[in-house]
N, C-alpha and C. Protein backbone atom coordinates (compact mmCIF):
# COMPACT_ATOMS: atom_id res chain seq x y z
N UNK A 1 11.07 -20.32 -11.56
CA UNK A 1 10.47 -19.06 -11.14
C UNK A 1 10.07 -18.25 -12.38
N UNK A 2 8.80 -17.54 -12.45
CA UNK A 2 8.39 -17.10 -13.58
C UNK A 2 9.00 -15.67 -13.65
N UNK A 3 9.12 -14.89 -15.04
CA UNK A 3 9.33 -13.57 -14.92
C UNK A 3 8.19 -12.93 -14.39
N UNK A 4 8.10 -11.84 -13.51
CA UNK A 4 7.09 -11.05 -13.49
C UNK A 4 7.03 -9.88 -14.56
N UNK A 5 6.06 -9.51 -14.69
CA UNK A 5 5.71 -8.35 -15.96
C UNK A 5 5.95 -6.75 -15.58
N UNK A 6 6.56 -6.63 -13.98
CA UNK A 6 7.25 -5.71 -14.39
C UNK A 6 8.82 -5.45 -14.27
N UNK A 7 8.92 -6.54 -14.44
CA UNK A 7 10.95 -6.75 -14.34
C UNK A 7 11.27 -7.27 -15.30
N UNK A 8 10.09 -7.30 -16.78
CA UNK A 8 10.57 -7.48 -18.15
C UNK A 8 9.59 -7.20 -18.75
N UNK A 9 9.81 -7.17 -20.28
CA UNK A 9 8.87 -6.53 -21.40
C UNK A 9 8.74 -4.82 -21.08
N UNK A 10 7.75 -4.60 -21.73
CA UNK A 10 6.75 -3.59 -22.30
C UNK A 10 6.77 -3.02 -20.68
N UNK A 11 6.28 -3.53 -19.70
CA UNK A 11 5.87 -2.73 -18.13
C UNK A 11 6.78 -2.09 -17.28
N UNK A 12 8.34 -3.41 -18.17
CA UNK A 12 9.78 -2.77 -17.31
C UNK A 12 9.85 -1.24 -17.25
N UNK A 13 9.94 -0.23 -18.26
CA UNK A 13 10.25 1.14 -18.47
C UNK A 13 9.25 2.42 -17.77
N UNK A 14 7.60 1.57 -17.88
CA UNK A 14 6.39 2.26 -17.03
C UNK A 14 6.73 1.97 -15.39
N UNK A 15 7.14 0.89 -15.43
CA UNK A 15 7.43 0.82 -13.82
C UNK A 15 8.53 1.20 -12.85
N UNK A 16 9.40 1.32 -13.57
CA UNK A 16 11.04 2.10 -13.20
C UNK A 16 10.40 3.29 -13.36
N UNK A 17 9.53 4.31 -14.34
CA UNK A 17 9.37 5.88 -14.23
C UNK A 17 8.56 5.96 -12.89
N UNK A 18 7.46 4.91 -13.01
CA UNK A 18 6.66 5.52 -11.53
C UNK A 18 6.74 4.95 -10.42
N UNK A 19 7.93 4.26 -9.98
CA UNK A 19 8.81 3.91 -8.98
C UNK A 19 9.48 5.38 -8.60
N UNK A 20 10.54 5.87 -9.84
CA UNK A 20 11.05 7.21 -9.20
C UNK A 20 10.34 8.06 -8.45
N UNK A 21 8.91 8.14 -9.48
CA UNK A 21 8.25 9.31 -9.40
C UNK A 21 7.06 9.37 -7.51
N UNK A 22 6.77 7.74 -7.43
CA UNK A 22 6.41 7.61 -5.64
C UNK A 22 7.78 8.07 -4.81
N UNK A 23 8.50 7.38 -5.30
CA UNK A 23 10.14 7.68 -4.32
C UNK A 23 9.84 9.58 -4.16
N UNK A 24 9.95 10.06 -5.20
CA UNK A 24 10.02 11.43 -4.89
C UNK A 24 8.88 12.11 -4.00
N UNK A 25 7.54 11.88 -4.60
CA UNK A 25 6.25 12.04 -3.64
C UNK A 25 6.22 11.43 -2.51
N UNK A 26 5.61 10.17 -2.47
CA UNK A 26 5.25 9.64 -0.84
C UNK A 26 6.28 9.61 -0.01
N UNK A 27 6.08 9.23 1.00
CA UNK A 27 6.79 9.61 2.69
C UNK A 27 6.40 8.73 3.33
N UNK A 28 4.92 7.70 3.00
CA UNK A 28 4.38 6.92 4.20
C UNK A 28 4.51 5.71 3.77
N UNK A 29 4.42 4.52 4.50
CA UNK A 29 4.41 3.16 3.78
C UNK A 29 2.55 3.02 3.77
N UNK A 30 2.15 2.53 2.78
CA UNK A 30 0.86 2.19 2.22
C UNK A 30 0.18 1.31 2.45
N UNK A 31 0.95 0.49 3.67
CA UNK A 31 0.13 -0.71 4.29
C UNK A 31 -0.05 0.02 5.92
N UNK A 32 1.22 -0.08 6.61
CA UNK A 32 1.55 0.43 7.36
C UNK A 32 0.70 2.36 8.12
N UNK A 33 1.00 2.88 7.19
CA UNK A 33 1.04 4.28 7.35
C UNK A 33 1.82 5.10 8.32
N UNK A 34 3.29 4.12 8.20
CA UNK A 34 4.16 4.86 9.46
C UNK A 34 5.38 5.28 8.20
N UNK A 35 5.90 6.60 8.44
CA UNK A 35 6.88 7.13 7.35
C UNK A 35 8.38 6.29 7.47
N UNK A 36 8.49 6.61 5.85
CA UNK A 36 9.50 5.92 5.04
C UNK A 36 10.86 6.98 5.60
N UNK A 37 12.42 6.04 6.02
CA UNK A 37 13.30 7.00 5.43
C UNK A 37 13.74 6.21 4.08
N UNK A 38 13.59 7.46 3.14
CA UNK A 38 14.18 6.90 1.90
C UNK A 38 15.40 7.08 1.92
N UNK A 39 16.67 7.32 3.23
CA UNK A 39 17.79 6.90 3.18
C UNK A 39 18.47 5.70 3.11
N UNK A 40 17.36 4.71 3.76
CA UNK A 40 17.65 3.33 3.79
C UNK A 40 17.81 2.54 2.70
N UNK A 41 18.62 1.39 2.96
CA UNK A 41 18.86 0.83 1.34
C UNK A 41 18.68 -0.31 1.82
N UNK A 42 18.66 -1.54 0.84
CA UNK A 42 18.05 -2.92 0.81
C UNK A 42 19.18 -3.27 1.43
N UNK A 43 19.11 -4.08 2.41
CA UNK A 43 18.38 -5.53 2.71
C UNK A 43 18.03 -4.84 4.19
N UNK A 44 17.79 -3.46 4.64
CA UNK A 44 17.01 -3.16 5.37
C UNK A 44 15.66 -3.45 5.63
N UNK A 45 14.80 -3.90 7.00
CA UNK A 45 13.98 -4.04 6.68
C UNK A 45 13.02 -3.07 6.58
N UNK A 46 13.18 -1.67 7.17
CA UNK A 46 12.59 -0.42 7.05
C UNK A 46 12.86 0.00 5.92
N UNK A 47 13.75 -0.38 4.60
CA UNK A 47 13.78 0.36 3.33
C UNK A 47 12.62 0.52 2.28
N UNK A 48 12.35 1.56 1.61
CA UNK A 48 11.51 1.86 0.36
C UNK A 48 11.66 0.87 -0.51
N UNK A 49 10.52 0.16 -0.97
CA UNK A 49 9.66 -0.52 -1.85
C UNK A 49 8.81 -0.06 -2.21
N UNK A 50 8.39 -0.69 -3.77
CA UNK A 50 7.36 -0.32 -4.08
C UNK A 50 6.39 -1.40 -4.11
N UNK A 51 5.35 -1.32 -3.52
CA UNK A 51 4.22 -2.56 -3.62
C UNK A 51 3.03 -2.40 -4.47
N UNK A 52 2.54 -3.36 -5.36
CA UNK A 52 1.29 -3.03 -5.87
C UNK A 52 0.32 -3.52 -5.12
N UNK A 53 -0.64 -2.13 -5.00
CA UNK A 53 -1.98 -2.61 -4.32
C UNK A 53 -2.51 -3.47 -4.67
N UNK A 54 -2.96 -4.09 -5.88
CA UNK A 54 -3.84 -5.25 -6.68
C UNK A 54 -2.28 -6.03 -6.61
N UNK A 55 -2.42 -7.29 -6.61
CA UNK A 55 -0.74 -8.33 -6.70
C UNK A 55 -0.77 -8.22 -8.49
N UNK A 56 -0.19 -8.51 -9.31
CA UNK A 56 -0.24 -9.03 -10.55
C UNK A 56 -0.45 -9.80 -10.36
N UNK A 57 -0.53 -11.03 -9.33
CA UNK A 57 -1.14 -12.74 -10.34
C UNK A 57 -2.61 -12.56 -10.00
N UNK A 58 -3.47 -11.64 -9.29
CA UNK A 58 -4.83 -10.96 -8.66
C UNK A 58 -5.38 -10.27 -9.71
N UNK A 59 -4.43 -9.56 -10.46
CA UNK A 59 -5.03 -9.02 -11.99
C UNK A 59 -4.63 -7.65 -11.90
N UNK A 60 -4.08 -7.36 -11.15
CA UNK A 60 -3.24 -6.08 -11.01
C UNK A 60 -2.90 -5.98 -11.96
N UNK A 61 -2.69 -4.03 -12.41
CA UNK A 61 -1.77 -3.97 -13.54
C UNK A 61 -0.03 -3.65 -12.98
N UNK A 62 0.84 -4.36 -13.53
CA UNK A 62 2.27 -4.36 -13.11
C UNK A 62 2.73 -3.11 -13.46
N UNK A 63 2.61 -2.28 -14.07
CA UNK A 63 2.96 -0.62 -14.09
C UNK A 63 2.10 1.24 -13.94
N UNK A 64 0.93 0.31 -13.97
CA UNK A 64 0.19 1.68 -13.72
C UNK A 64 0.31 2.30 -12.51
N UNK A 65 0.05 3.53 -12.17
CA UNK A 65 0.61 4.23 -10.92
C UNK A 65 -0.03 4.17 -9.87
N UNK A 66 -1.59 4.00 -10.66
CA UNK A 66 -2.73 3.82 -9.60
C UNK A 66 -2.77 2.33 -8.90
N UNK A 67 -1.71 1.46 -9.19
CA UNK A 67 -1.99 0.02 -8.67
C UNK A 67 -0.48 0.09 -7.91
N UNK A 68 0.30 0.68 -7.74
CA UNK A 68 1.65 1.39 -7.12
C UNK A 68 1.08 2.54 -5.82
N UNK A 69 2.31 1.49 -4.90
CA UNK A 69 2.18 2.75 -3.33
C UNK A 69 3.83 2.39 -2.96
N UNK A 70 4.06 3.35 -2.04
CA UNK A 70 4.84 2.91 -1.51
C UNK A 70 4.96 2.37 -0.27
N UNK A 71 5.75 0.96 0.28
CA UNK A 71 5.57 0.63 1.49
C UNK A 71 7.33 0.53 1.80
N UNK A 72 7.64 -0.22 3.62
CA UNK A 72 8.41 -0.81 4.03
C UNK A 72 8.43 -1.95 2.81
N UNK A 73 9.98 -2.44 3.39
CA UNK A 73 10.16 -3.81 2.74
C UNK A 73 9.32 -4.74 3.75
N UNK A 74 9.24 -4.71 4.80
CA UNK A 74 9.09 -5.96 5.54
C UNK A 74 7.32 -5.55 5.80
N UNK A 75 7.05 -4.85 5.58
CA UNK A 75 4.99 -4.59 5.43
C UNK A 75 5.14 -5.16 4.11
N UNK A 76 5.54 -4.76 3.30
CA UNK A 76 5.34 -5.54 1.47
C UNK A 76 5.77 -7.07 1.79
N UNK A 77 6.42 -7.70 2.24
CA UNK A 77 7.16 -8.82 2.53
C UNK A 77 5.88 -9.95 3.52
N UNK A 78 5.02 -8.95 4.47
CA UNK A 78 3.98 -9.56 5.18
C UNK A 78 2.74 -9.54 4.08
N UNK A 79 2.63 -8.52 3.83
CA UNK A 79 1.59 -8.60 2.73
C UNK A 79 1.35 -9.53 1.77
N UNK A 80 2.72 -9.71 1.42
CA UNK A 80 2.92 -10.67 0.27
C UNK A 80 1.57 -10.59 -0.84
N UNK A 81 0.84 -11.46 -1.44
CA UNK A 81 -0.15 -11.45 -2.86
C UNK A 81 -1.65 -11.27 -1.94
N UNK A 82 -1.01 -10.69 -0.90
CA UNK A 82 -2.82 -10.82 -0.50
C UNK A 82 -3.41 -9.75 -0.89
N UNK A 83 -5.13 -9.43 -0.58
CA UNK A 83 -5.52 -8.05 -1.34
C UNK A 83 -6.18 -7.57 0.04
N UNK A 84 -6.19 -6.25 0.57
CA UNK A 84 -6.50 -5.55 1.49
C UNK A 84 -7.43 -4.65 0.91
N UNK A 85 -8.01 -4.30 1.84
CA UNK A 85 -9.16 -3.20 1.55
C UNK A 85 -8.63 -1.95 1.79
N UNK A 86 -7.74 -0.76 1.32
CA UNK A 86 -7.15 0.14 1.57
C UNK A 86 -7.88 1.74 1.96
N UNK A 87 -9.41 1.23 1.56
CA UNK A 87 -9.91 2.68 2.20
C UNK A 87 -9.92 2.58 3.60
N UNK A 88 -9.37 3.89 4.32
CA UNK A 88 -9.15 4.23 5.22
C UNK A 88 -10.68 5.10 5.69
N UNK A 89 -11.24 4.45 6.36
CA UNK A 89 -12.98 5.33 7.12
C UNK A 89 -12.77 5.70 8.08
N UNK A 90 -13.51 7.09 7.81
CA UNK A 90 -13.38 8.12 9.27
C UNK A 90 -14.51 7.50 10.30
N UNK A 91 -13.91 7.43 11.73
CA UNK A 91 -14.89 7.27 12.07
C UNK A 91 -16.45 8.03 12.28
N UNK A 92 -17.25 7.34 12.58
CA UNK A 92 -18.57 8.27 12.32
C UNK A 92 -18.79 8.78 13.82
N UNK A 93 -19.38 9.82 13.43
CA UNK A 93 -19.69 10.70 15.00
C UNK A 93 -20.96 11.03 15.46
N UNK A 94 -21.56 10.29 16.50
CA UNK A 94 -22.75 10.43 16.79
C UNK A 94 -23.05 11.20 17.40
N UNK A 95 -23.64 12.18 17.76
CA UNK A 95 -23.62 13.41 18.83
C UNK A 95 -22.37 13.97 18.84
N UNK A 96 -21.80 14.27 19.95
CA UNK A 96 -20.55 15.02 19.82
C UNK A 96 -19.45 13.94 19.70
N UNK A 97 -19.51 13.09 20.09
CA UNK A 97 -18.26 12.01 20.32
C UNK A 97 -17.69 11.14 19.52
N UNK A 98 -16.75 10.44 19.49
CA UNK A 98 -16.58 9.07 18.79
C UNK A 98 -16.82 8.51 19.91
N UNK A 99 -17.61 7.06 19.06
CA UNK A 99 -18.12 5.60 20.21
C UNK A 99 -17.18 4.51 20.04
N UNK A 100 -17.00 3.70 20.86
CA UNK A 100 -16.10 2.85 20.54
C UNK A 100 -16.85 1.50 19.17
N UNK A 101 -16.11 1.47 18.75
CA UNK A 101 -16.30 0.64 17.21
C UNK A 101 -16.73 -0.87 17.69
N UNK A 102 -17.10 -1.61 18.94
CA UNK A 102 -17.56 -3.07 19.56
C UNK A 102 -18.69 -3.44 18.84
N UNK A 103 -19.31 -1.55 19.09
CA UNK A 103 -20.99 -1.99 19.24
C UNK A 103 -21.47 -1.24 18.02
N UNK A 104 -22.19 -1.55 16.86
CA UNK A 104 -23.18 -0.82 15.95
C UNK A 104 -24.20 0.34 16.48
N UNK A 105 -23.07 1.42 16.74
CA UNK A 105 -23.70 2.67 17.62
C UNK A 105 -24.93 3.03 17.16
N UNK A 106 -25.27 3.30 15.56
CA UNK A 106 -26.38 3.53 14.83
C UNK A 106 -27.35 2.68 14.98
N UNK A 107 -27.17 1.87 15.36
CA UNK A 107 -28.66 1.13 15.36
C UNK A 107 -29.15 0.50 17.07
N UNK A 108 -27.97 1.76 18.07
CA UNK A 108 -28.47 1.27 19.80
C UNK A 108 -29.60 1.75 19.89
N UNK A 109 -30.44 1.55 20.79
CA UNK A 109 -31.60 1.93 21.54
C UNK A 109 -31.65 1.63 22.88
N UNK A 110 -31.88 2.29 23.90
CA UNK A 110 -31.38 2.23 24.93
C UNK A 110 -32.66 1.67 25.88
């Protein structure tokens, strides 16, 4: 099993500070978007993790903050090295309503 780069070297010390520093800020899991209790402790599967959005073997960086969210263990655990598209889009509103998302509302003609 290889070391990963942020559970040694140079990334260990950047990634333990902005581990604390999500623990203290976020509340939601980052895959999910259903809230964290950060009372829970490991080997829970609802406990606080930290997951990187980009994986490191994907080219992620292993300590920057912007490649750090926080999730569940068991959403980080499904996720595993895959890469998700994390922007969240509002839906668009055509007239007064939302349409249901089946049909390419913008381009109906009736």
């Amino acid at each position: 099993m290889a070391l990963r780069a942020d559970r040694q070297g140079p990334h260990r010390v950047a990634f333990d500070k902005n581990r604390k520093i999500l623990l203290k800020t976020q509340n939601t899991c980052g895959i999910c978007g259903k809230p964290i209790d950060k009372r829970l402790k490991a080997p829970d599967p609802l406990s606080p993790v930290v997951d990187h959005i980009v994986p490191i073997n994907k080219g992620g960086h292993p300590s920057a903050i912007e490649n750090l969210q926080l999730a569940h263990w068991t959403c980080n655990r499904q996720k595993s090295d895959k890469l998700f598209n994390n922007k969240k889009e509002e839906p668009k509103v055509l007239g007064n309503r939302n349409l249901p998302k089946s049909i390419d509302w913008t381009s109906y003609t009736s």
